[in-house]
N, C-alpha and C. Protein backbone atom coordinates (compact mmCIF):
# COMPACT_ATOMS: atom_id res chain seq x y z
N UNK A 1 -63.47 -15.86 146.57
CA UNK A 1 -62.92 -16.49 145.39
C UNK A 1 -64.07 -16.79 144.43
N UNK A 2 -63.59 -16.66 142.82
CA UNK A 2 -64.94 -17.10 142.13
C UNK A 2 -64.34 -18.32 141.54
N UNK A 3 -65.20 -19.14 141.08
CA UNK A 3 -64.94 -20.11 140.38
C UNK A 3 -65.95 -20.04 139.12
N UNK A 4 -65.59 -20.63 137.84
CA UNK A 4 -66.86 -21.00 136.89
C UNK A 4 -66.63 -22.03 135.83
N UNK A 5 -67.77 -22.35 135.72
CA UNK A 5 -67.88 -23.95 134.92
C UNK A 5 -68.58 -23.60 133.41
N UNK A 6 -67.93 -23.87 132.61
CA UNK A 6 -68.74 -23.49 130.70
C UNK A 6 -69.67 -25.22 130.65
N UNK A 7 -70.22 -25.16 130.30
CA UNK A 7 -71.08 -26.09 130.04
C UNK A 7 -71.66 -25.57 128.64
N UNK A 8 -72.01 -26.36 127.46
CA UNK A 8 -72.81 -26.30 126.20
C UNK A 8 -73.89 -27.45 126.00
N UNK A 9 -74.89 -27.01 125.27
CA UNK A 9 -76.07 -27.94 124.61
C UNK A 9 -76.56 -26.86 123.48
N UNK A 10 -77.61 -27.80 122.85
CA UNK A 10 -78.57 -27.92 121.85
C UNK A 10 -79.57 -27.44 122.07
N UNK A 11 -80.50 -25.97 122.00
CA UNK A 11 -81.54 -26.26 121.41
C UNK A 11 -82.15 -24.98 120.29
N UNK A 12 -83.37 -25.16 120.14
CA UNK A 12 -83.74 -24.54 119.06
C UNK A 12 -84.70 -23.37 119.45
N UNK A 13 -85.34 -22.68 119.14
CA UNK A 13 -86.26 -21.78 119.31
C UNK A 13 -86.50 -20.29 118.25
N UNK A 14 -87.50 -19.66 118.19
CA UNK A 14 -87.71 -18.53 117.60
C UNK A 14 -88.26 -17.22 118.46
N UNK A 15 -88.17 -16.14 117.74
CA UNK A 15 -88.58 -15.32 118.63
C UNK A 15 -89.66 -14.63 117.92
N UNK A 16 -91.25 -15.18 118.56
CA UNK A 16 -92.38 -15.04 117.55
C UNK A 16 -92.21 -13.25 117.21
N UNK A 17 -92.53 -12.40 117.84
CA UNK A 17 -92.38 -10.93 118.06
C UNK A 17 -91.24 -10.17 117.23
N UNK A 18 -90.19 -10.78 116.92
CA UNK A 18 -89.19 -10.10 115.94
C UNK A 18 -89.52 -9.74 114.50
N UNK A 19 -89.06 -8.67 114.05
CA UNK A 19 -89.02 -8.47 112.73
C UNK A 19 -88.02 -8.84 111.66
N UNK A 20 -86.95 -9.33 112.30
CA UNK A 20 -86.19 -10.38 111.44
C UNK A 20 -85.88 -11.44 111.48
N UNK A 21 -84.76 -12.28 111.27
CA UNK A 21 -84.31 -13.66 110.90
C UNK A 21 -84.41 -14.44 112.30
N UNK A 22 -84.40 -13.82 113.09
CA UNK A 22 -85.00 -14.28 114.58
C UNK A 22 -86.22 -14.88 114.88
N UNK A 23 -87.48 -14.09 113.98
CA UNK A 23 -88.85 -14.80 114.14
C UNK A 23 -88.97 -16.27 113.31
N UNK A 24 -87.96 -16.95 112.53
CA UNK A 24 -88.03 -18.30 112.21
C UNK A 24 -87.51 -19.20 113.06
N UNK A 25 -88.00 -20.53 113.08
CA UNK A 25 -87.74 -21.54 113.75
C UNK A 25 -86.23 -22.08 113.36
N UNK A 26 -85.55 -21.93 114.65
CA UNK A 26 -83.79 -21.89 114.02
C UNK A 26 -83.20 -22.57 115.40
N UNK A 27 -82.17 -23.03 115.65
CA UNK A 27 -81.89 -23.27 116.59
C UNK A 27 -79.96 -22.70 117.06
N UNK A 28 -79.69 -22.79 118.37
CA UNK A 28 -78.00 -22.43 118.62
C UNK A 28 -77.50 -23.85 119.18
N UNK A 29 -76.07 -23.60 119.37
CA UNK A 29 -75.19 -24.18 120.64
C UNK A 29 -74.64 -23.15 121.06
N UNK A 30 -75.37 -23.57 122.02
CA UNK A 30 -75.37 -22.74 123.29
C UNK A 30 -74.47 -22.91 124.51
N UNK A 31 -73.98 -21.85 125.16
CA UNK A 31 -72.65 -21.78 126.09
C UNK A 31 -73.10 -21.70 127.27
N UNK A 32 -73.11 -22.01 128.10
CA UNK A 32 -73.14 -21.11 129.56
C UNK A 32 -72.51 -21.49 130.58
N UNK A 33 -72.30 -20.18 130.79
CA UNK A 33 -70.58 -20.31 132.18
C UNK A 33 -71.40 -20.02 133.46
N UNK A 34 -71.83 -20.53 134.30
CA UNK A 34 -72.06 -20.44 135.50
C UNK A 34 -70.76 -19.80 136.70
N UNK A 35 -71.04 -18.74 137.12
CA UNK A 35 -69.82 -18.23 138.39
C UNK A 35 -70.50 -18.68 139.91
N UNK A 36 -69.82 -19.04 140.50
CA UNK A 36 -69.97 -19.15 141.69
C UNK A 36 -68.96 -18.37 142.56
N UNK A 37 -69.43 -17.98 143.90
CA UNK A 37 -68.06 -17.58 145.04
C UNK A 37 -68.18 -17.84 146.00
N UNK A 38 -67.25 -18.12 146.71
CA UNK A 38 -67.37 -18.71 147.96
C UNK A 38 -65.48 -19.05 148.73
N UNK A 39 -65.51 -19.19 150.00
CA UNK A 39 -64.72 -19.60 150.20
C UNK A 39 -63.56 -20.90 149.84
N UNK A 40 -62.36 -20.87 150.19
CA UNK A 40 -61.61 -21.99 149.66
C UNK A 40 -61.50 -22.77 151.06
N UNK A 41 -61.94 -23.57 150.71
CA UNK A 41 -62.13 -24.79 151.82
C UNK A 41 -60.77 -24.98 152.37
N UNK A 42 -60.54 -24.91 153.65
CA UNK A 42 -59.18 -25.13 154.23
C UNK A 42 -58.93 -26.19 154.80
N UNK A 43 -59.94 -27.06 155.15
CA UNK A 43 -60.33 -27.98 156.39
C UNK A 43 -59.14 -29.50 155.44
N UNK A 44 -58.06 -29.81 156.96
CA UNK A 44 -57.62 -30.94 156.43
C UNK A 44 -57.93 -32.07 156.57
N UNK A 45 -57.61 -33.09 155.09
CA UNK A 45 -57.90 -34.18 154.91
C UNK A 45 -59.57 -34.27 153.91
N UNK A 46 -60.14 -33.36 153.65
CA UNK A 46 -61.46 -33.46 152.93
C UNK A 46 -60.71 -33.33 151.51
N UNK A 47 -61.89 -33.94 150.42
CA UNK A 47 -61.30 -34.02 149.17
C UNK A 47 -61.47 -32.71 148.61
N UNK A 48 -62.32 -31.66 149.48
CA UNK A 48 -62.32 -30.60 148.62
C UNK A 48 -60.94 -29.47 148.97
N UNK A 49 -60.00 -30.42 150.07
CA UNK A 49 -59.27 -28.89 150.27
C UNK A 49 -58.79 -28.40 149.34
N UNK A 50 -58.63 -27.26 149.27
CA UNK A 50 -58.06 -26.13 148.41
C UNK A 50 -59.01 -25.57 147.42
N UNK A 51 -60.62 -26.08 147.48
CA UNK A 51 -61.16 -25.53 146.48
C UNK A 51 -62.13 -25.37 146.80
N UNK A 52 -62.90 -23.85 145.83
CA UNK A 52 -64.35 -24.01 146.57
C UNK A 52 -65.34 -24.54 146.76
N UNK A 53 -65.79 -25.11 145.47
CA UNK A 53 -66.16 -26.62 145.00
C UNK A 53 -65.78 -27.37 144.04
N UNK A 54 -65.94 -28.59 143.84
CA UNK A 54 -65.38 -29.34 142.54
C UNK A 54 -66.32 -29.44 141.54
N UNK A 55 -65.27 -28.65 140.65
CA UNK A 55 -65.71 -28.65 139.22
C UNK A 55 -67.02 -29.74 138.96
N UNK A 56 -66.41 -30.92 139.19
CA UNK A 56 -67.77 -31.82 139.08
C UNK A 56 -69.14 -31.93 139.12
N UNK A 57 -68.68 -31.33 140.57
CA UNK A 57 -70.13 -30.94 141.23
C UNK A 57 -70.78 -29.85 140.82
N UNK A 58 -70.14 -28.58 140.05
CA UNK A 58 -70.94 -27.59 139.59
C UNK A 58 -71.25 -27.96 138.20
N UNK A 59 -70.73 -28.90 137.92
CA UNK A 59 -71.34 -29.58 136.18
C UNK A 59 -72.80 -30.03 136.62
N UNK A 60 -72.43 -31.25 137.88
CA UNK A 60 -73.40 -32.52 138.05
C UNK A 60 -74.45 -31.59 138.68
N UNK A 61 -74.58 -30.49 138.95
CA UNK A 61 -75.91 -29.54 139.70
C UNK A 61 -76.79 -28.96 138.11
N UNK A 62 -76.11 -28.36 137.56
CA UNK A 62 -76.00 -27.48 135.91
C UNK A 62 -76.73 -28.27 135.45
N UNK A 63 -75.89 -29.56 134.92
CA UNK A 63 -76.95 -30.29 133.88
C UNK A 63 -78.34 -31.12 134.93
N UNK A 64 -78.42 -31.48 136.13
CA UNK A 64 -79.54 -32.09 136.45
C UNK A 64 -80.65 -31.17 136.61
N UNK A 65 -80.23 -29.66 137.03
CA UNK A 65 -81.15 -29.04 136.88
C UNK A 65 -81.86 -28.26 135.74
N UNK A 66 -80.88 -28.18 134.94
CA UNK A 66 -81.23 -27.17 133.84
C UNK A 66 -80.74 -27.39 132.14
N UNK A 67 -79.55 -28.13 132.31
CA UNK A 67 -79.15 -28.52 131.07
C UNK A 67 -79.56 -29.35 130.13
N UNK A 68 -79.81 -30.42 131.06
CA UNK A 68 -80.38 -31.80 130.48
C UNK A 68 -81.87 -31.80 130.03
N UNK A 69 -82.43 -30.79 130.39
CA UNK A 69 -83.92 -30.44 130.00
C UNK A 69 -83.50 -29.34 129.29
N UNK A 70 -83.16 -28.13 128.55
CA UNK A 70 -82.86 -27.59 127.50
C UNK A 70 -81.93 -28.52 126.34
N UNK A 71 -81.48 -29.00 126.91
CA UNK A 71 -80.28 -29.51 125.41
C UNK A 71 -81.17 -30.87 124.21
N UNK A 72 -81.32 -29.83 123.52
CA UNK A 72 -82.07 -30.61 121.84
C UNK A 72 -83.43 -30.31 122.26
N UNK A 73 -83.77 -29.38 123.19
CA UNK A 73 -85.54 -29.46 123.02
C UNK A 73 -85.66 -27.73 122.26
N UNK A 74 -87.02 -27.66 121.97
CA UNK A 74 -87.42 -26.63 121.01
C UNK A 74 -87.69 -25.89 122.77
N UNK A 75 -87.06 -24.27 122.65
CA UNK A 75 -87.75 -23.47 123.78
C UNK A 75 -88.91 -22.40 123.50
N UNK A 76 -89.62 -22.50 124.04
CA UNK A 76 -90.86 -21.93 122.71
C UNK A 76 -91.68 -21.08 124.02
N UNK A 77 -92.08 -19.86 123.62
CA UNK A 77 -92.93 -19.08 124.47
C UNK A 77 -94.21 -19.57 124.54
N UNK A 78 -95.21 -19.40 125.38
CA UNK A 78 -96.37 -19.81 125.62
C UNK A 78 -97.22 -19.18 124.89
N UNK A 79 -96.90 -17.79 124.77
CA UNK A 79 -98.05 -16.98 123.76
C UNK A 79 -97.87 -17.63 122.35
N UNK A 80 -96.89 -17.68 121.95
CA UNK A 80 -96.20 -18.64 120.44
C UNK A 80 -97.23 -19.59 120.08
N UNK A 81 -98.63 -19.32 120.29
CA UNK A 81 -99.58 -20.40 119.94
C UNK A 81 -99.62 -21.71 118.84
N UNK A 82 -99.10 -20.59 117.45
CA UNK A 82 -99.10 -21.42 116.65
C UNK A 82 -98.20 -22.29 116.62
N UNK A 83 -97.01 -22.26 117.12
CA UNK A 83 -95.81 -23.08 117.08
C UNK A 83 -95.85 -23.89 118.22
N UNK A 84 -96.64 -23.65 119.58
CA UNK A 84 -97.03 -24.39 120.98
C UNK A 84 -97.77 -25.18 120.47
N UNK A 85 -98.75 -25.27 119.52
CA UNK A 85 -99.62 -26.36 118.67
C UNK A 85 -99.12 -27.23 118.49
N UNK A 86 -98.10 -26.55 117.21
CA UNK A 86 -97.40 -27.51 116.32
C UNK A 86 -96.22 -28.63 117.03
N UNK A 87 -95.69 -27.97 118.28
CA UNK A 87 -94.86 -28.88 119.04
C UNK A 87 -95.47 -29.81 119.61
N UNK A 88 -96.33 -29.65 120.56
CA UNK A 88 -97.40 -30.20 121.19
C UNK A 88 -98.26 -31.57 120.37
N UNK A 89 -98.36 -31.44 118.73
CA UNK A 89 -98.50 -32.55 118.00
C UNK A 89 -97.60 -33.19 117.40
N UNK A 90 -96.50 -33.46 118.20
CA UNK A 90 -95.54 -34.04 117.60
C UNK A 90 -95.23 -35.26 118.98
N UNK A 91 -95.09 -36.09 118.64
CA UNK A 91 -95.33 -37.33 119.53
C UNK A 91 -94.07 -37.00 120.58
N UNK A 92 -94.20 -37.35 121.79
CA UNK A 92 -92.47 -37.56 122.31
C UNK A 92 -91.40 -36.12 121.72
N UNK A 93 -92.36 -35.03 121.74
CA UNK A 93 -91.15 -34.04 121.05
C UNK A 93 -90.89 -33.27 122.23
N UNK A 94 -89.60 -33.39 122.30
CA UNK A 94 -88.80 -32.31 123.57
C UNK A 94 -88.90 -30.87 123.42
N UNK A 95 -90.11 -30.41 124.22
CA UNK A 95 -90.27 -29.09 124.67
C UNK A 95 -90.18 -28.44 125.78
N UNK A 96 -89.78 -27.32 125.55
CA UNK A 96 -89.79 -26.29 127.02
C UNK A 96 -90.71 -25.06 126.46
N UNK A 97 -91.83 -24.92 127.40
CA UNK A 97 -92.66 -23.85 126.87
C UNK A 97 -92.31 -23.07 128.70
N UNK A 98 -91.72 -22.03 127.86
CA UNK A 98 -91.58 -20.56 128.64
C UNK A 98 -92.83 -19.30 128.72
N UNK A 99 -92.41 -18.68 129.97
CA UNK A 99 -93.58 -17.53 130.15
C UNK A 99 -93.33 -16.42 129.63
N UNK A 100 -92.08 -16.59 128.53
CA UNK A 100 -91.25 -14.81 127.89
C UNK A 100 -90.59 -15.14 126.86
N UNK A 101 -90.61 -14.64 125.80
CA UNK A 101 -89.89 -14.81 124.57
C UNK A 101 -88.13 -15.64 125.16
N UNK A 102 -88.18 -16.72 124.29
CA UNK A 102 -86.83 -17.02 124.89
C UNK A 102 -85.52 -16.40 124.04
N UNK A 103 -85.15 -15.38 124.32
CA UNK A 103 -84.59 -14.81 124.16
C UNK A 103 -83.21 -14.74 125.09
N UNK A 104 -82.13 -14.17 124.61
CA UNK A 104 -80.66 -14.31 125.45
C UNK A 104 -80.95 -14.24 126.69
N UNK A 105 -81.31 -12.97 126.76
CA UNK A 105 -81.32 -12.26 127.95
C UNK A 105 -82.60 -12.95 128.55
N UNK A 106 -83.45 -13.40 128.29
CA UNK A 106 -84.75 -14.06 128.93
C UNK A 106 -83.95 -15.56 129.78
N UNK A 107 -83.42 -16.00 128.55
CA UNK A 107 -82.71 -17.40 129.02
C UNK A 107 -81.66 -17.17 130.47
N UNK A 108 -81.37 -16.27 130.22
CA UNK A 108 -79.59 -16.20 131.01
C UNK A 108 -80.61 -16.28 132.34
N UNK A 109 -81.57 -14.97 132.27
CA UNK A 109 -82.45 -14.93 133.78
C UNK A 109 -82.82 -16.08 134.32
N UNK A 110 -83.81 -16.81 133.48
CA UNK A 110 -84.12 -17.69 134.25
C UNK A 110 -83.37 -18.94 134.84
N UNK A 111 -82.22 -19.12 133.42
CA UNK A 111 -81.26 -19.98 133.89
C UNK A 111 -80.42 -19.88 135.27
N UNK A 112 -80.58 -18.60 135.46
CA UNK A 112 -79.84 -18.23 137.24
C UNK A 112 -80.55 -18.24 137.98
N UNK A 113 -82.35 -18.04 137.55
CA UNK A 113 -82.80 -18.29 139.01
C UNK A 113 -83.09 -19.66 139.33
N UNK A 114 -82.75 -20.73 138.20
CA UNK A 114 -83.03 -22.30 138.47
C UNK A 114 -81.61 -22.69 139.17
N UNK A 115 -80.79 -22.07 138.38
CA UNK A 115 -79.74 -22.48 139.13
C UNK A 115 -78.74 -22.34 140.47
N UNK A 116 -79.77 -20.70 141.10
CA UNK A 116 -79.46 -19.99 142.23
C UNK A 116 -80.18 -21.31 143.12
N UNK A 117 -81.00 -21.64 142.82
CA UNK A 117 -81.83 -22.64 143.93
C UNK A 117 -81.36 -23.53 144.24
N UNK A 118 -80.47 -24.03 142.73
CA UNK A 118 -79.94 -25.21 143.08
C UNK A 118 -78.84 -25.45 143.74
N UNK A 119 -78.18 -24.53 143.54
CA UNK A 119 -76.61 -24.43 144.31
C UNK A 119 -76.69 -23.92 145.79
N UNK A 120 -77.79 -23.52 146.02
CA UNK A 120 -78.46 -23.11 147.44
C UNK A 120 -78.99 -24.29 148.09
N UNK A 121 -79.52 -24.91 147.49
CA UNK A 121 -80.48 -26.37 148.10
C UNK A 121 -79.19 -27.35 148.38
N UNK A 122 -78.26 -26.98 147.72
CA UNK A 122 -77.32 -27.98 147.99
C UNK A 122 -75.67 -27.70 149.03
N UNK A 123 -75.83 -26.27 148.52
CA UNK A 123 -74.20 -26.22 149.31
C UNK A 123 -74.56 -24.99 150.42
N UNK A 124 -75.96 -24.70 150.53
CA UNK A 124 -75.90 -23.77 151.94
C UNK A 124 -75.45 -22.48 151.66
N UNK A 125 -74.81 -21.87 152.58
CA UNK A 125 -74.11 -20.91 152.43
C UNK A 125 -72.77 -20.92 152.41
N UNK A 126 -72.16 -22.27 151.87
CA UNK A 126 -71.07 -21.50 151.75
C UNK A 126 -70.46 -20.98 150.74
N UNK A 127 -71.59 -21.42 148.97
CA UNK A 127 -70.93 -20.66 147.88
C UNK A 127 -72.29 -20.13 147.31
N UNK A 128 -72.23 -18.91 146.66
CA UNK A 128 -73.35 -18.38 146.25
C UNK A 128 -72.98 -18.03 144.69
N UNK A 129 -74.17 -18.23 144.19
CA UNK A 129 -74.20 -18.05 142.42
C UNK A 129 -74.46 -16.74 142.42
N UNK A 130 -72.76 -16.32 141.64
CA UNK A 130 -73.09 -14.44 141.05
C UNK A 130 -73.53 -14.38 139.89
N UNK A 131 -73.09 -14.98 138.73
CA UNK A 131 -73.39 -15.10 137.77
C UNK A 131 -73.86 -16.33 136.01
N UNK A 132 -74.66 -15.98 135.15
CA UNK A 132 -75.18 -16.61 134.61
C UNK A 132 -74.77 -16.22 133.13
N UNK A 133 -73.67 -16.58 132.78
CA UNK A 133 -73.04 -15.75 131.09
C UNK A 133 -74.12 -16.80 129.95
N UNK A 134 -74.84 -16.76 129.30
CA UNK A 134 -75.81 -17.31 128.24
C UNK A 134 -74.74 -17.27 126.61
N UNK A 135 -74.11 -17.55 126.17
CA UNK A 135 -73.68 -17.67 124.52
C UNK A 135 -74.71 -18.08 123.79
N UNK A 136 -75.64 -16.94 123.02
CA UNK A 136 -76.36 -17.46 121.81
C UNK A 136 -75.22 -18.06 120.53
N UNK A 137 -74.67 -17.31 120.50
CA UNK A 137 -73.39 -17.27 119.14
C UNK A 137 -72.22 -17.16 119.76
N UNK A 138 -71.11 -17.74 119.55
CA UNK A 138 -69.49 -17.13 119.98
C UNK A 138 -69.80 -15.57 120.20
N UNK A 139 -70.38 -14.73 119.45
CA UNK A 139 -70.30 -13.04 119.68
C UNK A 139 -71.49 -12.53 120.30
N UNK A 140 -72.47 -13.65 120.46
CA UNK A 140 -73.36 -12.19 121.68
C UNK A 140 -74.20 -13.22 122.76
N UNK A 141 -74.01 -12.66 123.65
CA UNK A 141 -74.27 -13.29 125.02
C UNK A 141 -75.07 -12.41 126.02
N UNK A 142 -75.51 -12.78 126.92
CA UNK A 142 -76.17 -12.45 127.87
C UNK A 142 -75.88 -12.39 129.53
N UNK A 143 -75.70 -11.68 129.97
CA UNK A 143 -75.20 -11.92 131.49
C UNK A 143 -76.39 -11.53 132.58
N UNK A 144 -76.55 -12.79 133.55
CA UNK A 144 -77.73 -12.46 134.42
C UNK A 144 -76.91 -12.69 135.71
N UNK A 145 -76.72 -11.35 136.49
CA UNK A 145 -75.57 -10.88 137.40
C UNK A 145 -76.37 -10.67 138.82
N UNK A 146 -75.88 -11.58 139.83
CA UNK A 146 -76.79 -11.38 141.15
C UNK A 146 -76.74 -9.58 141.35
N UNK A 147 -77.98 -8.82 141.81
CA UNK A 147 -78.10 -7.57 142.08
C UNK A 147 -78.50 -6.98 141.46
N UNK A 148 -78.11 -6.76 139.63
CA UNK A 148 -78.16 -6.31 138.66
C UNK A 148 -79.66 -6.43 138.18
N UNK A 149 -80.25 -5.58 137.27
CA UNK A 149 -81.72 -5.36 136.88
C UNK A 149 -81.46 -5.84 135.30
């Protein structure tokens, strides 16, 4: 069975390396649907029967690991010197400095492998994270798909 949870936040970033409207400092709201699969819990009298996990719990994993530290911070590549400066002198300013242009498809990746750990560290084997859908815009997204290159 799959299950999946949309979760949205805030943040901003550029993509130093582009030749268009991408290389300025701009920011999205941002989507991401986390899939999970796993069995449907049968066992009676637990609060999870009938499901594979509760919704809740795949929110309350999402944002402690990964959401709540992207949402309203600038995501900024490490090579991005000049703009790693400029964040960096700004008192108390919420940054995430990445090892790869943060880009859709950069984001979606890493966002599944923070969040493969986490849903692993916590529920074992009995549900495993297939997928990582990223929404830059309502129209273009990113999918980081267990197996897939």
């Amino acid at each position: 069975m799959l299950i999946t949870r949309k979760l949205e936040f805030d943040a901003g970033h550029r993509i130093s390396t582009h030749n268009s409207q991408c290389r300025h400092l701009h920011g999205h709201r941002y989507c991401i649907e986390i899939t999970l699969s796993g069995n449907i819990i049968a066992d009676e009298g637990v609060a999870q029967q009938g499901m594979v996990m509760d919704f809740a719990a795949v929110k309350q994993i999402a944002k402690s690991t990964l959401v709540d530290y992207w949402d309203h911070a600038f995501l900024v590549y490490s090579g991005d010197k000049k703009v790693l400066q400029f964040l960096q002198s700004i008192e108390d300013h919420k940054t995430v400095v990445l090892d790869v242009q943060p880009t859709a498809e950069n984001l979606a990746l890493i966002a599944f492998n923070i969040l493969d750990d986490a849903y692993q560290d916590s529920y074992g084997n009995h549900l495993q994270l297939e997928q990582v859908r990223l929404f830059e815009t309502p129209n273009c997204w990113a999918d980081a798909v267990r197996g897939a290159r």
